[in-house]
Protein backbone atom coordinates (compact mmCIF):
# COMPACT_ATOMS: atom_id res chain seq x y z
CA UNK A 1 5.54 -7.23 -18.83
CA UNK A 2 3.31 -4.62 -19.53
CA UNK A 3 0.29 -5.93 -22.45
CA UNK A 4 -3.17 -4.03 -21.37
CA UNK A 5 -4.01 -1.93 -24.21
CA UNK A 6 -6.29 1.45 -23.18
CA UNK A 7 -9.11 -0.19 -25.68
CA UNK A 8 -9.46 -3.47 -23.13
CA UNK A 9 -12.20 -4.06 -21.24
CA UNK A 10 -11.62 -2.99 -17.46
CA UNK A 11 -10.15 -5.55 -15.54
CA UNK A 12 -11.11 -7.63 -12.50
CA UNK A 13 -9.66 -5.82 -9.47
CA UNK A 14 -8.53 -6.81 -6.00
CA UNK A 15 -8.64 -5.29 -3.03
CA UNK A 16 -6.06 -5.46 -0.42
CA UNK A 17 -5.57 -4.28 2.55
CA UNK A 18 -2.46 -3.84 4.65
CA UNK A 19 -3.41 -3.63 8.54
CA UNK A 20 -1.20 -6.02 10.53
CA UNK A 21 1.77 -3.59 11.77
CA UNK A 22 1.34 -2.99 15.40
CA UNK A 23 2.23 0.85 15.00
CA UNK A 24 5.23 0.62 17.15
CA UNK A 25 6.00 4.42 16.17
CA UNK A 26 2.68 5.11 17.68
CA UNK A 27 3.26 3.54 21.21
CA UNK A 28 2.18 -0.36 20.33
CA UNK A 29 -1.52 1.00 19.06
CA UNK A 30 -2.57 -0.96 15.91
CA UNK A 31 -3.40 1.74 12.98
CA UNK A 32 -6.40 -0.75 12.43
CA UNK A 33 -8.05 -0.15 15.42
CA UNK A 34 -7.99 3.82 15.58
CA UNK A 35 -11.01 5.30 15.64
CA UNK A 36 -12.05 8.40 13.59
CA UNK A 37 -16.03 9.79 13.12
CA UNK A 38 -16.71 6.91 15.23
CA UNK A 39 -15.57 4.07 13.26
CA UNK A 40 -12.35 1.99 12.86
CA UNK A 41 -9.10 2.51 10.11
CA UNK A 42 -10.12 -0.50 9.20
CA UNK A 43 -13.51 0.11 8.24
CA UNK A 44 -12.72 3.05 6.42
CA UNK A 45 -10.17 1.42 4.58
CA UNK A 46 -12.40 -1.67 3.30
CA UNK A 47 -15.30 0.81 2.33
CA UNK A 48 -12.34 2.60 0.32
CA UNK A 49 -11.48 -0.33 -1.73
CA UNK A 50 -14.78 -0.93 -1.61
CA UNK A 51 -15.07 1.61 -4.60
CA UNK A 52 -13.46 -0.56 -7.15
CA UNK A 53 -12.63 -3.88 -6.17
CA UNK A 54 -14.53 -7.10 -6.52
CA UNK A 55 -12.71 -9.07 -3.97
CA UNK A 56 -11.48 -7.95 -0.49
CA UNK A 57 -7.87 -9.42 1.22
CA UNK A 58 -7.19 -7.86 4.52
CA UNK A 59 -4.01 -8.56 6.70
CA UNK A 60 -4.34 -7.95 10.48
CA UNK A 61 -2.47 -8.56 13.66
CA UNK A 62 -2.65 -12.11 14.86
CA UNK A 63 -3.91 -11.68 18.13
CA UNK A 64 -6.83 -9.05 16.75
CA UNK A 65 -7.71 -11.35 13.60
CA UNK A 66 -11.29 -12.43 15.39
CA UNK A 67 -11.75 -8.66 16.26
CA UNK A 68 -10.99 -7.51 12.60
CA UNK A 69 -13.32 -10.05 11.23
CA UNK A 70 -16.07 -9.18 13.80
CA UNK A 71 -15.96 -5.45 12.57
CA UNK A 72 -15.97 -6.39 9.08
CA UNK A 73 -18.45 -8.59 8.73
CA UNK A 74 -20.87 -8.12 6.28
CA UNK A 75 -18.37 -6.64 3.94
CA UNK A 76 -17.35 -9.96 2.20
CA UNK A 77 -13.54 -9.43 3.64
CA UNK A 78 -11.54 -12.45 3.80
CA UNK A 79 -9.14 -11.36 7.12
CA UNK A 80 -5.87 -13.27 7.33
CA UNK A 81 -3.00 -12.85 9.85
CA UNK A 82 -0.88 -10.70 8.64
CA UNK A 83 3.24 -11.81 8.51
CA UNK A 84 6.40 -9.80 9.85
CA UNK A 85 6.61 -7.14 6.91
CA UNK A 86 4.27 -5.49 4.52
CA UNK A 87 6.08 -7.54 1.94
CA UNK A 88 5.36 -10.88 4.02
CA UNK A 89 1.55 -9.90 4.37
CA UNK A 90 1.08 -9.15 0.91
CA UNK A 91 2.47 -12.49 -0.28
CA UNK A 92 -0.10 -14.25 2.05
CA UNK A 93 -3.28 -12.03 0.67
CA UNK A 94 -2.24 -12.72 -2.94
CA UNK A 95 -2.57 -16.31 -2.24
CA UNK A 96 -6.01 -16.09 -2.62
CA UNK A 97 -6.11 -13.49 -5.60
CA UNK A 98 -7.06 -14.40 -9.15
CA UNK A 99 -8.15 -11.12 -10.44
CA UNK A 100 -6.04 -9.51 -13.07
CA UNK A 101 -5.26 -6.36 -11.03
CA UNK A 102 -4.69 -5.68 -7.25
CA UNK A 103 -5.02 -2.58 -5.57
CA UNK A 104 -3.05 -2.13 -2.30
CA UNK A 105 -3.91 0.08 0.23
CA UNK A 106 -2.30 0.85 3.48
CA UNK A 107 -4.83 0.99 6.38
CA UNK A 108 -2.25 4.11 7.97
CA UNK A 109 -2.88 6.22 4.97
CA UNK A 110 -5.86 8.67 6.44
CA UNK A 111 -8.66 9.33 4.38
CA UNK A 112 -7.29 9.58 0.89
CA UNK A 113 -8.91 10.62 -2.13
CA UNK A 114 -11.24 8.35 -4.06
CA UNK A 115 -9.85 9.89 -7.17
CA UNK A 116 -6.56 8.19 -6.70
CA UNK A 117 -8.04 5.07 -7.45
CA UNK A 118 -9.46 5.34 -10.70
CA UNK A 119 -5.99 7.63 -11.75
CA UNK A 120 -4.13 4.47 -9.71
CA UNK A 121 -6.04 2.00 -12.43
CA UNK A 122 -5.33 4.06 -14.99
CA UNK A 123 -1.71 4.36 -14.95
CA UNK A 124 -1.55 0.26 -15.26
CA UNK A 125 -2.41 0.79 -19.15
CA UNK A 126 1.38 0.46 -19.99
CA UNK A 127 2.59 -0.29 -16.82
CA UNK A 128 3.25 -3.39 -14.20
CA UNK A 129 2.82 -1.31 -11.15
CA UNK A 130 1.21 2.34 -10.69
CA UNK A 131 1.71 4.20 -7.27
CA UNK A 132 1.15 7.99 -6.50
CA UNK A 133 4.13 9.92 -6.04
CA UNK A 134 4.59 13.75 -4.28
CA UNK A 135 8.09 15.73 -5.20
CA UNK A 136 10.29 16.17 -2.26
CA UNK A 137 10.60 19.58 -1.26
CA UNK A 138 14.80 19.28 -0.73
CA UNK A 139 16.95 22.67 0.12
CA UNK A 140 20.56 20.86 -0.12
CA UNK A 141 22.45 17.92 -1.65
CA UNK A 142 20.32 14.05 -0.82
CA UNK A 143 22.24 11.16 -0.24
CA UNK A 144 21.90 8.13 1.86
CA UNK A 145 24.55 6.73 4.69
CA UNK A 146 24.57 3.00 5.95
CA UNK A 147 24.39 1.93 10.27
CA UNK A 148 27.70 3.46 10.58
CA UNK A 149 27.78 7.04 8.97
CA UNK A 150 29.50 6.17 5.65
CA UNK A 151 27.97 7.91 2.40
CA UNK A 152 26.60 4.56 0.05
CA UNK A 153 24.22 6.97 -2.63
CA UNK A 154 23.48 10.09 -4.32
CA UNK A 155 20.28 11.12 -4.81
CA UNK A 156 18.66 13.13 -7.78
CA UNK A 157 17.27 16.29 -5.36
CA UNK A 158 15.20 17.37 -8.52
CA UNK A 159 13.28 14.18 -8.66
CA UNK A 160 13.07 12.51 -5.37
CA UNK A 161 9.66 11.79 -4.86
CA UNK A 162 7.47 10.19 -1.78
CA UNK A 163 5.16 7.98 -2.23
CA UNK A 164 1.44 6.64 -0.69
CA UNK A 165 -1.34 4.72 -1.36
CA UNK A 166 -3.57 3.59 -3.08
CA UNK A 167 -1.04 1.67 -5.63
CA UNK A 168 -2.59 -0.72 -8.43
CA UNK A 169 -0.40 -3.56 -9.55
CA UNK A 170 -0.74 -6.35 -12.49
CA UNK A 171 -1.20 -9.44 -10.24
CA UNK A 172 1.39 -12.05 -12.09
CA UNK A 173 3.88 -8.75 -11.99
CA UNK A 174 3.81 -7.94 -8.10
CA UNK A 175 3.51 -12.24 -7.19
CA UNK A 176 6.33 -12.77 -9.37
CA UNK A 177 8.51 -9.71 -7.70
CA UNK A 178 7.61 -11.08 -4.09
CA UNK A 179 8.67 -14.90 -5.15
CA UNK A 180 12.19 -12.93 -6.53
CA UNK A 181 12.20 -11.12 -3.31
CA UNK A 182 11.47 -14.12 -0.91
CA UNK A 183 14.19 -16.17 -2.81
CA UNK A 184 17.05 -13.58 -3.26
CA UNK A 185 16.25 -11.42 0.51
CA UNK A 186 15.28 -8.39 -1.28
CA UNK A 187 13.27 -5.96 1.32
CA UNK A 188 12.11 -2.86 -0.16
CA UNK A 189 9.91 0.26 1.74
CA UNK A 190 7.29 -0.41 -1.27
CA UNK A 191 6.18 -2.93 -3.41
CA UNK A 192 6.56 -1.54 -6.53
CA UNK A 193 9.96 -0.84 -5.96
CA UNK A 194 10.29 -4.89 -5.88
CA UNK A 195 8.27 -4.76 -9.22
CA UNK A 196 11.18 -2.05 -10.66
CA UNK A 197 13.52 -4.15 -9.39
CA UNK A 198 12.42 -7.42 -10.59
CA UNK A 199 11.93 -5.38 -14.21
CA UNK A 200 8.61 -4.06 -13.82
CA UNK A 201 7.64 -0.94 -15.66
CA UNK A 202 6.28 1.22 -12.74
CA UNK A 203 4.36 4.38 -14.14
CA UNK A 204 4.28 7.29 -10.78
CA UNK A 205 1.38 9.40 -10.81
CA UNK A 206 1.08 12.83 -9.30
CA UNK A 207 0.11 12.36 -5.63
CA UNK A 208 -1.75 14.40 -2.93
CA UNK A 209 0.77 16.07 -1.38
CA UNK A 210 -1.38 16.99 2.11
CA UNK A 211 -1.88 13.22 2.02
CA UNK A 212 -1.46 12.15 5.80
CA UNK A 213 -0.04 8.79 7.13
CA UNK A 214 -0.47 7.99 10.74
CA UNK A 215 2.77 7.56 11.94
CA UNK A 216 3.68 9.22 15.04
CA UNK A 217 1.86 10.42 18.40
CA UNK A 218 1.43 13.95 16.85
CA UNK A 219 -0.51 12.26 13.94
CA UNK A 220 -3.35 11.13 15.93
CA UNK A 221 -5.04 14.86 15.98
CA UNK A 222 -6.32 14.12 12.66
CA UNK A 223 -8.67 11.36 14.89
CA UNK A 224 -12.49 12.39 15.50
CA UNK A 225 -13.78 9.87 18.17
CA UNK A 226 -17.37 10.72 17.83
């Protein structure tokens, strides 16, 4: 799929923004809506894409979408409700994409690096989807187990990686993994595993591996209110 060669002009870029989970994990408090140096998630994550992308998609919890919008107005956000998955939401924000490349960020991630965005962009030269990656730090054997304790995988210890955003993506390659995926049931934890699974070239970059996502109650000490 791959066809950008490093001598083309940089492309148009997209901005999206997934917000709509209702951080379950975190007691029913919407990642949005945290507050940190006196300002929302959501804030800080459209400023963020901000840096690179021309047009800004943002998915948010239904019943918040007129908050979201109030907050981000000014910006030049579009805010749509968000659907029941990350893979749902992003489906609905590409509807109203036409730039060559989309960058996805998740609103959870706290405070990443700028830098990964131009090295995210970067990795898309020969590549249909581009995500940063971290190397597990694994003392035994990895494998994975299904609902009822029976072994289904082995897993390469030497090369398991994590992942996080900011990951860029070809538009026509990630829309064309999420139809594949809508059709045939596919759920995956990230989108560019649809992309490698639809047969996407996905290039992994070398991560930040203090990179923080607000998950649990423990996470929120990161937070400054003021």
């Amino acid at each position: 799929m791959a066809s950008m060669s490093p001598s083309s002009s940089p492309p148009s870029v997209a901005g999206l923004l997934a917000a709509a989970g209702g951080g379950m994990r975190l007691g029913g408090q919407p990642k949005a809506f945290l507050r940190h140096r006196g300002r929302t998630m959501l804030e800080h994550g459209v400023d963020y894409l901000r840096l690179v992308a021309e047009q800004l998609m943002v998915g948010l919890p239904g019943d918040r979408l007129e908050e979201g919008r109030a907050l981000l107005s000014g910006t030049g956000a579009q805010c749509l409700a968000g659907g029941a998955t990350k893979q749902e939401t992003t489906r609905f924000l590409l509807e109203g994409c036409t730039q060559e490349v989309v960058i996805v960020h998740d609103v959870s991630q706290f405070m990443p690096s700028p830098d990964l965005l131009a090295r995210a962009l970067a990795g898309l030269v020969d590549a249909d989807a581009c995500t940063p990656s971290v190397l597990l730090p694994v003392r035994g054997a990895l494998a994975t187990r299904d609902q009822e304790g029976w072994m289904t995988d082995v897993i390469d210890r030497e090369n398991a990686v994590m992942s996080h955003t900011p990951q860029a993506f070809r538009r026509l390659a990630l829309v064309d993994a999420l139809e594949r995926a809508q059709r045939e049931g596919w759920l995956e934890s990230g989108l560019y595993a649809l992309v490698h699974r639809n047969g996407g070239r996905v290039r992994m970059i070398e991560g930040d591996p203090g990179q923080l996502k607000l998950t649990y109650p423990e996470d929120l000490a990161v937070l400054e209110q003021a």
